[in-house]
Protein backbone atom coordinates (compact mmCIF):
# COMPACT_ATOMS: atom_id res chain seq x y z
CA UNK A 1 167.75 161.28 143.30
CA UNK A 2 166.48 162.40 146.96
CA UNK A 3 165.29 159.62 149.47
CA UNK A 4 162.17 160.39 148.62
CA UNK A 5 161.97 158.91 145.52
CA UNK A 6 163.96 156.29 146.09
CA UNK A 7 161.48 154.91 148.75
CA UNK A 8 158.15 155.77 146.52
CA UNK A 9 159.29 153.51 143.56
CA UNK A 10 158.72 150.00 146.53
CA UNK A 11 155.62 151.78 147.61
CA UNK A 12 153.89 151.69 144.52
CA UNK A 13 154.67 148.17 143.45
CA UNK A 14 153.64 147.41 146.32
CA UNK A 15 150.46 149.23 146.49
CA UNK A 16 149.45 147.75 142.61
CA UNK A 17 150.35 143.96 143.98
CA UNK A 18 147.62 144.53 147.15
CA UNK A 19 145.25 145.76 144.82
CA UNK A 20 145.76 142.80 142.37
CA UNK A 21 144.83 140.38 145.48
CA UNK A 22 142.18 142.32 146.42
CA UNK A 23 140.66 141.60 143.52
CA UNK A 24 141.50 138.47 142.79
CA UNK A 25 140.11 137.58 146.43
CA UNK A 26 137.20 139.38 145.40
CA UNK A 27 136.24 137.37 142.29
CA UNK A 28 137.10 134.76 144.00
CA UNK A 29 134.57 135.64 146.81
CA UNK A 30 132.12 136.39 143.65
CA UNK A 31 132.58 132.91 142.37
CA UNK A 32 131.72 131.08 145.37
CA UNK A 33 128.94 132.64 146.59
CA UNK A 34 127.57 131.99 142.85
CA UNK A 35 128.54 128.44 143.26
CA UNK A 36 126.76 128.66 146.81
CA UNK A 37 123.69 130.01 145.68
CA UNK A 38 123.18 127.11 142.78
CA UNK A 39 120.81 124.96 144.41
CA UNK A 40 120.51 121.36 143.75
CA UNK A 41 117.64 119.53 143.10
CA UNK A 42 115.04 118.29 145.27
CA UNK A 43 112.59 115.69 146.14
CA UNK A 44 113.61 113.04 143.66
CA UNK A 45 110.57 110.58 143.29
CA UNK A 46 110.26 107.60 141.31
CA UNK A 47 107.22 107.23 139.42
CA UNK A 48 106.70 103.86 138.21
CA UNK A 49 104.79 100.79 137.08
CA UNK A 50 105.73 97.15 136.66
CA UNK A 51 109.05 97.36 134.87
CA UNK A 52 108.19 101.14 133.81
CA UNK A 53 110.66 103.63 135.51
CA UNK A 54 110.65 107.47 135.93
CA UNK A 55 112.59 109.70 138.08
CA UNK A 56 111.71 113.39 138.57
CA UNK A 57 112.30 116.35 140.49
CA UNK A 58 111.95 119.58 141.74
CA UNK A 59 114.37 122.60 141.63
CA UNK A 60 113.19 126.45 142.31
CA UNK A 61 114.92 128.91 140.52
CA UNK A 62 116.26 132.23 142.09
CA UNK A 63 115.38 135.78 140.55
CA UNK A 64 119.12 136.20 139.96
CA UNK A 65 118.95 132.60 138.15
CA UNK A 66 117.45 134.10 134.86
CA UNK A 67 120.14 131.36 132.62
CA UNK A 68 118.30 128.37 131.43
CA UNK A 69 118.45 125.50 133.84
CA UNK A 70 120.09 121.71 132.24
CA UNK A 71 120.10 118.37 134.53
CA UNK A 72 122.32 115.77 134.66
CA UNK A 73 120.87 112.03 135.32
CA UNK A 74 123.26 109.21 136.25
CA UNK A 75 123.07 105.74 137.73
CA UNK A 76 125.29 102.84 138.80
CA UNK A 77 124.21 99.37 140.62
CA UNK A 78 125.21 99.75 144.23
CA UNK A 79 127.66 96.66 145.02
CA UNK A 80 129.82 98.91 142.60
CA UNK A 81 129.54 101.81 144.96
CA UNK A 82 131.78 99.01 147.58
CA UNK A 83 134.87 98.87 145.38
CA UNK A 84 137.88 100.69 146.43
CA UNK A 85 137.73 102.19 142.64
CA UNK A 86 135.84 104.81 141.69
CA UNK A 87 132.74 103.59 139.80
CA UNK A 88 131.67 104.13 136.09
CA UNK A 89 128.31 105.91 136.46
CA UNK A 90 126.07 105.62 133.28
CA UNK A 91 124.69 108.80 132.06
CA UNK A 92 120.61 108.33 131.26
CA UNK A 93 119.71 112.30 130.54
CA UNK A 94 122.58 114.41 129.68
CA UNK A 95 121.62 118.47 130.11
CA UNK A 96 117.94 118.73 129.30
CA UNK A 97 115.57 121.17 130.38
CA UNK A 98 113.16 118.90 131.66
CA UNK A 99 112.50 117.87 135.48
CA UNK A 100 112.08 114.10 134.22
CA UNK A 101 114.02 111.50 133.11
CA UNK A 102 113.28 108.01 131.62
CA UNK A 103 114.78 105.18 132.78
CA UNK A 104 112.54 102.30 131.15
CA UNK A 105 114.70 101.71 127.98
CA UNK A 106 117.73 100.84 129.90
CA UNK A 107 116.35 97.70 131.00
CA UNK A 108 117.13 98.03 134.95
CA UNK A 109 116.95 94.19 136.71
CA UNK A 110 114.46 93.63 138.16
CA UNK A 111 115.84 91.99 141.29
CA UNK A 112 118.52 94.91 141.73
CA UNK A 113 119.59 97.89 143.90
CA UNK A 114 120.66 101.04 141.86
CA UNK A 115 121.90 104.41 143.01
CA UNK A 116 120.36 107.44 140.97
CA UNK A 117 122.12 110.91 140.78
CA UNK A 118 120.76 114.40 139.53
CA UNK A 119 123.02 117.56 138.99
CA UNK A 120 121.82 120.83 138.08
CA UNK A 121 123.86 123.36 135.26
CA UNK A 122 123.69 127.21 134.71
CA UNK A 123 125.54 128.52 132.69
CA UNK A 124 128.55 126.22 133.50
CA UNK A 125 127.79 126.53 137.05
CA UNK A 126 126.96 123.06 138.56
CA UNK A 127 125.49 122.27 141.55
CA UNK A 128 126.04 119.13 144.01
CA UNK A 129 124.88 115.81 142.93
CA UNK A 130 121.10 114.48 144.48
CA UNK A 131 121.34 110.97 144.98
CA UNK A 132 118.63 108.17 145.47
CA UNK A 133 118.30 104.41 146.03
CA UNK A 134 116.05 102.42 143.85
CA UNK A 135 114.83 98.78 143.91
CA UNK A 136 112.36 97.69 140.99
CA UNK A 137 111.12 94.49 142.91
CA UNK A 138 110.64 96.96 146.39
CA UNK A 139 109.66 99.99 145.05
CA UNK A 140 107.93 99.68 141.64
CA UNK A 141 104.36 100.03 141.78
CA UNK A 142 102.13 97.09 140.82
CA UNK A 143 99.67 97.67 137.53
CA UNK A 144 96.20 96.66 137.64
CA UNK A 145 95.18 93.62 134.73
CA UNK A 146 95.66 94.34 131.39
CA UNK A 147 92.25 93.00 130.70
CA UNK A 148 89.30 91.99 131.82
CA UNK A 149 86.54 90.07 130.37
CA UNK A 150 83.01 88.75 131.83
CA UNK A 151 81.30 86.48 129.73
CA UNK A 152 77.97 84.52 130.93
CA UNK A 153 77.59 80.91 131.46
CA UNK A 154 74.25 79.95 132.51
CA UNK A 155 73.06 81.86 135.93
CA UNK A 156 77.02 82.15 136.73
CA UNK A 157 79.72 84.64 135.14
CA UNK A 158 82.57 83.65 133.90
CA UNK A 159 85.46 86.50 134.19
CA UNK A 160 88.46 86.46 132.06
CA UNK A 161 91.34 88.39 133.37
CA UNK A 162 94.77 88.75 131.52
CA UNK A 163 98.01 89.49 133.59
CA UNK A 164 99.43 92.91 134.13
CA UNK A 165 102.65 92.82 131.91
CA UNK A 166 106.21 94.78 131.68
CA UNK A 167 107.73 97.55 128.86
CA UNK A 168 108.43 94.47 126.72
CA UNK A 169 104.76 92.74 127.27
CA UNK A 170 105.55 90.00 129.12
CA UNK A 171 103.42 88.75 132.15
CA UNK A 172 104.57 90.11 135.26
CA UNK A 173 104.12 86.79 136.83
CA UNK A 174 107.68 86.28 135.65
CA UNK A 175 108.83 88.83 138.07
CA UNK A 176 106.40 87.77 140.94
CA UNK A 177 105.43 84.41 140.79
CA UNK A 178 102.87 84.59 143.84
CA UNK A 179 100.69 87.37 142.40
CA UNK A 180 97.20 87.23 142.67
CA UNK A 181 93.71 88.66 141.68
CA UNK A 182 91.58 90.03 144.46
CA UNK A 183 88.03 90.04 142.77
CA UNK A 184 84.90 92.29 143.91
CA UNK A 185 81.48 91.96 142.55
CA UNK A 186 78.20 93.40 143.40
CA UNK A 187 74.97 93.07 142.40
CA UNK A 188 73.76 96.15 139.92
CA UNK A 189 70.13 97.56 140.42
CA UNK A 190 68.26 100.50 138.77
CA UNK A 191 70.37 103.88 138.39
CA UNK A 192 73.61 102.12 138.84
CA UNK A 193 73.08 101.55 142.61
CA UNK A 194 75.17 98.49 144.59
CA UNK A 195 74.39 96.01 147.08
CA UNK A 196 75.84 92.73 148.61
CA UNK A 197 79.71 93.31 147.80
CA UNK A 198 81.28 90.49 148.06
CA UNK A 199 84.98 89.77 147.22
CA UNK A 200 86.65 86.70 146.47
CA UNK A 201 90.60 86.14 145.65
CA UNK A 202 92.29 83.86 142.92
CA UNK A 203 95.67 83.16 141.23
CA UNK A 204 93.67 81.65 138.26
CA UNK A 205 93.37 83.94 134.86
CA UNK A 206 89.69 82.06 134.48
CA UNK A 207 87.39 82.76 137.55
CA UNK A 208 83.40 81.80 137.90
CA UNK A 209 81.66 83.87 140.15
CA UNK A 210 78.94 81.61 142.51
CA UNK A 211 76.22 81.74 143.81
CA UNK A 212 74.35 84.34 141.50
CA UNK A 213 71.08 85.33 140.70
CA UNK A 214 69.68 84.37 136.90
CA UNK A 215 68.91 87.23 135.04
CA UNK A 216 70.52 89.37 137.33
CA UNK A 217 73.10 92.37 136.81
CA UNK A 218 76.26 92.28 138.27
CA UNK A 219 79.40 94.17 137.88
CA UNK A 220 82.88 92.99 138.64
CA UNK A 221 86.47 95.00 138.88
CA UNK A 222 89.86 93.02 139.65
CA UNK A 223 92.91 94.39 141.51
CA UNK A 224 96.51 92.67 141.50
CA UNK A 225 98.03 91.99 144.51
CA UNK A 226 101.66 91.06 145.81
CA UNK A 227 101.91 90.25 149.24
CA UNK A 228 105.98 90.25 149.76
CA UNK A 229 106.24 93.96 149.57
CA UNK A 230 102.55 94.07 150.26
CA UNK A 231 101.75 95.70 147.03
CA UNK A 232 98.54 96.34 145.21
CA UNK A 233 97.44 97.68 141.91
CA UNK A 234 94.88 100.27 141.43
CA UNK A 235 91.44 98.12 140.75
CA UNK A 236 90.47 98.01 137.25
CA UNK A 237 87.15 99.36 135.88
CA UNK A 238 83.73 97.59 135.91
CA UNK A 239 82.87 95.41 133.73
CA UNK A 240 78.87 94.57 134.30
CA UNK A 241 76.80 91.47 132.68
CA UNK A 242 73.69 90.29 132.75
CA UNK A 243 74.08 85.98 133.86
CA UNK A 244 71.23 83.98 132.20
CA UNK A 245 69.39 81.07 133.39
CA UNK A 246 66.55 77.98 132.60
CA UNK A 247 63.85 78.98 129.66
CA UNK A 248 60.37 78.34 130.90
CA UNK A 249 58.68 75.73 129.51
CA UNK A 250 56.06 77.94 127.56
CA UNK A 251 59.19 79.73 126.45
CA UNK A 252 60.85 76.19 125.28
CA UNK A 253 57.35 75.05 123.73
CA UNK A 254 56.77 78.36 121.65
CA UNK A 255 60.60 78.40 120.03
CA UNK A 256 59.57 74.28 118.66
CA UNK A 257 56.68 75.53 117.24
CA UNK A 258 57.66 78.35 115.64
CA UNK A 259 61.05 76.72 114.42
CA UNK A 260 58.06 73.23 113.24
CA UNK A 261 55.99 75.88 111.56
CA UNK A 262 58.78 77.29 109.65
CA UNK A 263 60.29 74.13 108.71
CA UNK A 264 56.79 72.74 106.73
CA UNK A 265 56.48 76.29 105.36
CA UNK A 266 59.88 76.33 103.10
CA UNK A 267 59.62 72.37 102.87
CA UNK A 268 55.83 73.39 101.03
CA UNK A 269 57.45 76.35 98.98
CA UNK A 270 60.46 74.02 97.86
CA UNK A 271 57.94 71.37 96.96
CA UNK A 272 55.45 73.63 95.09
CA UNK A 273 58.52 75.45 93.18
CA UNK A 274 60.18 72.17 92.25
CA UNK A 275 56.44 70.98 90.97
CA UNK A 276 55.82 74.45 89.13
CA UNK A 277 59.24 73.92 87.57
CA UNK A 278 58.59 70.12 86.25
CA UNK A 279 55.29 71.27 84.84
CA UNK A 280 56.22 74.16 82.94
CA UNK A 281 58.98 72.42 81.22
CA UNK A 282 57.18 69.22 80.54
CA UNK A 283 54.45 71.23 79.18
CA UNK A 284 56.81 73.31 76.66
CA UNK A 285 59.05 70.72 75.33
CA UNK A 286 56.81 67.45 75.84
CA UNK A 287 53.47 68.86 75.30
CA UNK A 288 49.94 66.47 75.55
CA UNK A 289 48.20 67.90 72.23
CA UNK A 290 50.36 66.83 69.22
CA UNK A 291 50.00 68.79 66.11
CA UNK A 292 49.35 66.82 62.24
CA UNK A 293 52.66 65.91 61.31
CA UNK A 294 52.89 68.22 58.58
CA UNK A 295 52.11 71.38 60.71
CA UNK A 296 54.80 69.99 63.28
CA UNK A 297 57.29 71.62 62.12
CA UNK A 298 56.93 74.45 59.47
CA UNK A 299 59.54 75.27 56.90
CA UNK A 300 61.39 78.34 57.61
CA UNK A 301 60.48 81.42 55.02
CA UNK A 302 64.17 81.77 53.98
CA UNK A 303 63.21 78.15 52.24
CA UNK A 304 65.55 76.12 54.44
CA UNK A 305 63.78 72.73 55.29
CA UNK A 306 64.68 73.54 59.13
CA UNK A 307 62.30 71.95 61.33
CA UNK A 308 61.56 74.92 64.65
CA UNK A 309 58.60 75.59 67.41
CA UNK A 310 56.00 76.91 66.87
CA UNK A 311 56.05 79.98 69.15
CA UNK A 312 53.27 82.57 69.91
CA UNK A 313 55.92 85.69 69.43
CA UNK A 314 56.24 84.52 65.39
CA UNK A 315 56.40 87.34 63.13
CA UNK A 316 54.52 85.60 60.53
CA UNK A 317 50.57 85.84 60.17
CA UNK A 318 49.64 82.26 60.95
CA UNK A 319 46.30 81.38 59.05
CA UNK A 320 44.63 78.36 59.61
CA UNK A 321 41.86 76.69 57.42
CA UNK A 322 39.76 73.55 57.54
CA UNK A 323 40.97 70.43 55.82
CA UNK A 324 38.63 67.66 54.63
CA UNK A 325 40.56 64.30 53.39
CA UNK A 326 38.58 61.92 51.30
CA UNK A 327 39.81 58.78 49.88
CA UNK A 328 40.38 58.57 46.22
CA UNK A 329 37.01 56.93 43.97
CA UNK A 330 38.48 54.70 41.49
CA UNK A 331 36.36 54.02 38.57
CA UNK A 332 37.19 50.58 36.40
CA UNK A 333 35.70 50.28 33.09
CA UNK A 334 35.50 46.29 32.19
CA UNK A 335 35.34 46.20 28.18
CA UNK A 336 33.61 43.45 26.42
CA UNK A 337 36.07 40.13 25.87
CA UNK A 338 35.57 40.68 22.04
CA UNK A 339 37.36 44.04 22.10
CA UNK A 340 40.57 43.37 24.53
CA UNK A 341 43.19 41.78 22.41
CA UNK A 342 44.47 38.31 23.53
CA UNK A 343 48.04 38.38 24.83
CA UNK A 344 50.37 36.55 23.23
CA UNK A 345 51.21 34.65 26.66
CA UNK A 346 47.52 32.69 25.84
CA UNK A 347 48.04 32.57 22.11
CA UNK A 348 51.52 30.55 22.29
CA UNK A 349 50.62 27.30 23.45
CA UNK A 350 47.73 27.19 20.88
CA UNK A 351 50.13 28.46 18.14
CA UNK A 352 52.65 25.77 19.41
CA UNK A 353 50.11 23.03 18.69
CA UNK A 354 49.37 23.81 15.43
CA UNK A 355 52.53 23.82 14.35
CA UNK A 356 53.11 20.30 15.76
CA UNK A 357 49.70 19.39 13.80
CA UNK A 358 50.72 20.53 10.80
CA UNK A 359 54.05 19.45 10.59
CA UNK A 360 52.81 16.05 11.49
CA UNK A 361 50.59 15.36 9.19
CA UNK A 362 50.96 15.09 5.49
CA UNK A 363 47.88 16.55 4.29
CA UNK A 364 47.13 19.69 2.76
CA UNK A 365 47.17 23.01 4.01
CA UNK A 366 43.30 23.06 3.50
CA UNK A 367 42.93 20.40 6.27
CA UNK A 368 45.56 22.36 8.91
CA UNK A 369 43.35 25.08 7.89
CA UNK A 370 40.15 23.39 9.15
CA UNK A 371 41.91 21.96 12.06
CA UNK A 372 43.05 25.18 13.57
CA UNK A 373 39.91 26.67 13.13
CA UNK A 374 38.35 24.32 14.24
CA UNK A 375 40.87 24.65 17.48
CA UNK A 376 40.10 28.69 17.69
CA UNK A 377 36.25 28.26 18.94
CA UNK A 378 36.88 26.79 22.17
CA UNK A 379 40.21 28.52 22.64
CA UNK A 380 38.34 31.56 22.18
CA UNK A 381 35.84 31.39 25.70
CA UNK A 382 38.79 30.35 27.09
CA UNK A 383 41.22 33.27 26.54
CA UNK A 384 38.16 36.07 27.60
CA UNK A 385 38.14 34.27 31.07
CA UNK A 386 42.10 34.37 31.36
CA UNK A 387 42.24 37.87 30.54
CA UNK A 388 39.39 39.13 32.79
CA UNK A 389 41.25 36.97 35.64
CA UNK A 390 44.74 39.07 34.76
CA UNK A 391 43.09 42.16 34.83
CA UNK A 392 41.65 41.61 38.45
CA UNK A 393 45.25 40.42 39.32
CA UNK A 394 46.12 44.04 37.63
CA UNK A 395 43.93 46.22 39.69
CA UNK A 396 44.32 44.69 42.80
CA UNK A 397 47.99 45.63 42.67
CA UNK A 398 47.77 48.99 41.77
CA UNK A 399 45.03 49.30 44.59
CA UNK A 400 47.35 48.14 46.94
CA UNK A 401 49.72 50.38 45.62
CA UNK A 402 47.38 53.38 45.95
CA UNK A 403 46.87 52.49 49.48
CA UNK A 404 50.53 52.52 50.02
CA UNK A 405 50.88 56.47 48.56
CA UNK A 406 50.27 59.61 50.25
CA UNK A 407 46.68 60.76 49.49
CA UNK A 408 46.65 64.53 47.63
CA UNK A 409 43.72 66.61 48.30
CA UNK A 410 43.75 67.68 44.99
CA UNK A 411 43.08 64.21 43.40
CA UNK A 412 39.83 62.96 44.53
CA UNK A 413 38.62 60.68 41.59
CA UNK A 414 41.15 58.03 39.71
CA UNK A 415 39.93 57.21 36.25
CA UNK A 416 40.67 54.00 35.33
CA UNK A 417 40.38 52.42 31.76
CA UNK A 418 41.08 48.70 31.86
C-alpha cells in the first residue's frame, strides 16, 4: 500500500463527518427560522358583560403558513404566579380553530385578578405564549336593565326597571352594591320629535317621573351606572306612554247617565221576561176558563181511563155539539082507595081485636060475625087515609133519591105508577 492511500482512507471519513454537520447545522438552521417565523397572537381583548367573559384575538397568517392554525387558551389567578413553584395553569380552549374563547362557564370571581395566556400551533410548531391581566370587578363592562316598564298613574308615570343580572340570573347588585339608574325622559311630539330632556338618577327599581303634563307623551330610557370604576351601561331603549289625568265634568256626567240608562233598561227586560214567564205558565197549567167536568179530561182512545190535556196538536178530530140538560118530569098516578090493597101493617091491630072479642065472649059465631063487620066500616075510611099518607112518605124518598143521581140525557120523563 503506497502513502497515498494510506492518507486518503482519514480524508474521506473525514470529509463524510463535515458533511454530516453541515447538514445537521443546516436543518437545524431550517428549524429555527420556522420556529422564528410562527407568530404569536395579537391584540388579546376581553369582550365582556356583567359576569359574561370572552377573550379573543388576532393572528395573521404568512403565505408559507398554508397548515391549519389551533390556539391554546390558559389561565391561572395571579397570587399563584408569586409562589416559588411553578403554577398549575387551567386549560379553557385546547387547539381550536377559532380566534375566541369562552370563559363564562368557568365561573371566574368576581372580585379577582387572573392572568390569561394564548399559544398558537402549526403543524406541531408552537409559538410563544400571549399573556393578559384580567379583573371582572375593573374591567367587565356594565349591562344596561334587563327591563323596563312605564305604566301610568294619573298625570305621572310610573317606570318599572328590573336589575341588570349575571350568566346565572342573579341581580348584579350582588356584585356592586352602589349601582344606580340614571333616568332620561323627554317629552314626545308629532313625528317622533323631542324636547325638554330632563334626567333624573335613582337606586330605586320603582321610579315616578314629576312634574308631567296630563295627556301628554313621553318617552323614557334607563342606563346603569357604577361609579367606583366609573362604569356605565349602554342606555336601554325607549319606552313611551301616554300619562292620564282629571275627566271633565261633562265627561264624568255623560259615563252616569249612560251607565243609569243602562241599568233601568236590563232591570225593565228582567222584569218584563220574569212577568212573560209567570203568565205563560199560569195560563197553561192553571188556566181561568174551566172546562165541564166530563170534558176535563178525555179518555185516551187505547181505552185506558188516563186522565191528559187537552192540547191543540191532538191527532184526533175533536167535534163538539150542543148539550141541553133538562130535569127529569115525574108523573104519579094516585089510584082510587077502593083499588090499593090494605097492608097488613093496618089490618093487624083490627084483626088482633077481634080475636080478643071473640074469644071473650061466649056467643055465637053469628054475633062475632056482626061485630067485626060492624068494626070494618069505620076501619075502612081509616085505612084509605093511612095508605095515601105512606105513599107520599114513598115518593118523597125516591124524589130525594132522584135528586141525589146523576141526571142522563137520555131519560127525560119518569113514569110513575103508585
Amino acid at each position: 500500500m503506497t502513502p497515498r492511500e494510506k492518507l486518503s482512507g482519514p480524508r474521506r471519513i473525514y470529509t463524510m463527518s463535515a458533511a454530516f454537520y453541515a447538514f445537521l447545522f443546516l436543518w437545524c438552521l431550517e428549524n429555527s427560522a420556522v420556529r422564528a417565523e410562527l407568530k404569536h397572537p395579537k391584540n388579546l381583548t376581553m369582550i365582556t358583560l356583567n359576569t359574561n367573559y370572552m377573550v379573543t384575538w388576532d393572528w395573521d397568517q404568512s403565505s408559507s403558513e398554508r397548515a391549519a392554525v389551533n390556539f391554546t387558551t390558559q389561565y391561572v389567578p395571579k397570587f399563584r404566579l408569586m409562589n416559588k413553584k411553578s403554577p398549575v395553569w387551567i386549560t379553557a380552549c385546547e387547539k381550536t380553530s377559532q380566534r375566541s374563547c369562552d370563559l363564562t362557564q368557568f365561573g371566574l370571581y368576581f372580585l379577582g385578578i387572573y392572568v390569561l395566556r394564548v399559544q398558537a400551533n402549526v403543524n406541531g410548531n408552537v409559538s410563544a405564549w400571549v399573556h393578559k391581566e384580567f379583573c371582572p370587578d375593573k374591567d367587565a363592562d356594565l349591562g344596561p336593565p334587563n327591563k323596563v316598564d312605564l305604566t301610568p298613574a294619573g298625570s305621572t308615570l310610573d317606570i318599572f326597571i328590573s336589575d341588570p343580572v349575571t350568566s346565572t340570573n342573579n341581580s348584579m347588585k350582588e356584585n356592586h352594591p352602589e349601582l344606580y339608574y340614571h333616568i332620561v325622559y323627554w317629552e314626545r311630539l308629532a313625528g317622533q320629535q323631542a324636547i325638554g330632556t330632563q334626567t333624573l338618577d335613582s337606586t330605586a327599581n320603582i321610579v315616578t317621573l314629576p312634574n308631567l303634563k296630563p295627556w301628554t307623551w313621553y318617552c323614557v330610557r334607563v342606563q346603569s351606572c357604577y361609579d367606583y370604576f366609573n362604569k356605565k351601561s349602554i342606555f336601554s331603549s325607549p319606552h313611551c306612554m301616554q300619562t292620564e289625568g282629571a275627566a271633565p265634568w261633562w265627561q264624568i256626567f255623560g259615563y252616569f247617565l249612560v251607565s243609569l240608562v243602562t241599568f233601568f233598561l236590563v232591570v225593565l227586560l228582567l222584569l218584563s221576561s220574569g212577568f212573560w214567564c209567570y203568565k205563560t205558565l199560569k195560563e197553561t197549567w192553571f188556566p181561568s176558563v174551566r172546562l165541564p167536568t166530563p170534558f176535563q179530561y178525555p179518555c185516551d182512545s187505547s181505552g185506558y181511563d188516563i186522565p191528559r190535556l187537552l192540547s191543540p196538536e191532538s191527532d184526533t178530530e175533536l167535534l163538539c155539539d150542543m148539550v141541553t140538560v133538562e130535569p127529569p118530569l115525574m108523573e104519579i098516578h094516585i089510584l082510587p082507595p077502593e083499588v090499593v090493597p090494605l097492608p097488613r101493617l093496618i089490618l093487624q091491630p083490627d084483626s088482633r081485636h077481634s080475636r080478643q072479642d071473640s074469644s071473650g065472649s061466649g056467643d055465637s059465631g053469628v054475633y062475632s060475625t056482626g061485630a067485626s063487620s060492624g068494626l070494618r066500616q069505620p076501619n075502612s075510611s081509616h085505612s084509605s087515609t093511612l095508605a095515601f099518607d105512606l105513599v107520599q112518605v114513598k115518593m118523597q124518598d125516591m124524589a130525594a133519591g132522584l135528586k141525589a143521581q146523576h141526571v142522563n140525557a137520555d131519560k127525560g120523563v119518569l113514569d110513575m105508577c103508585v
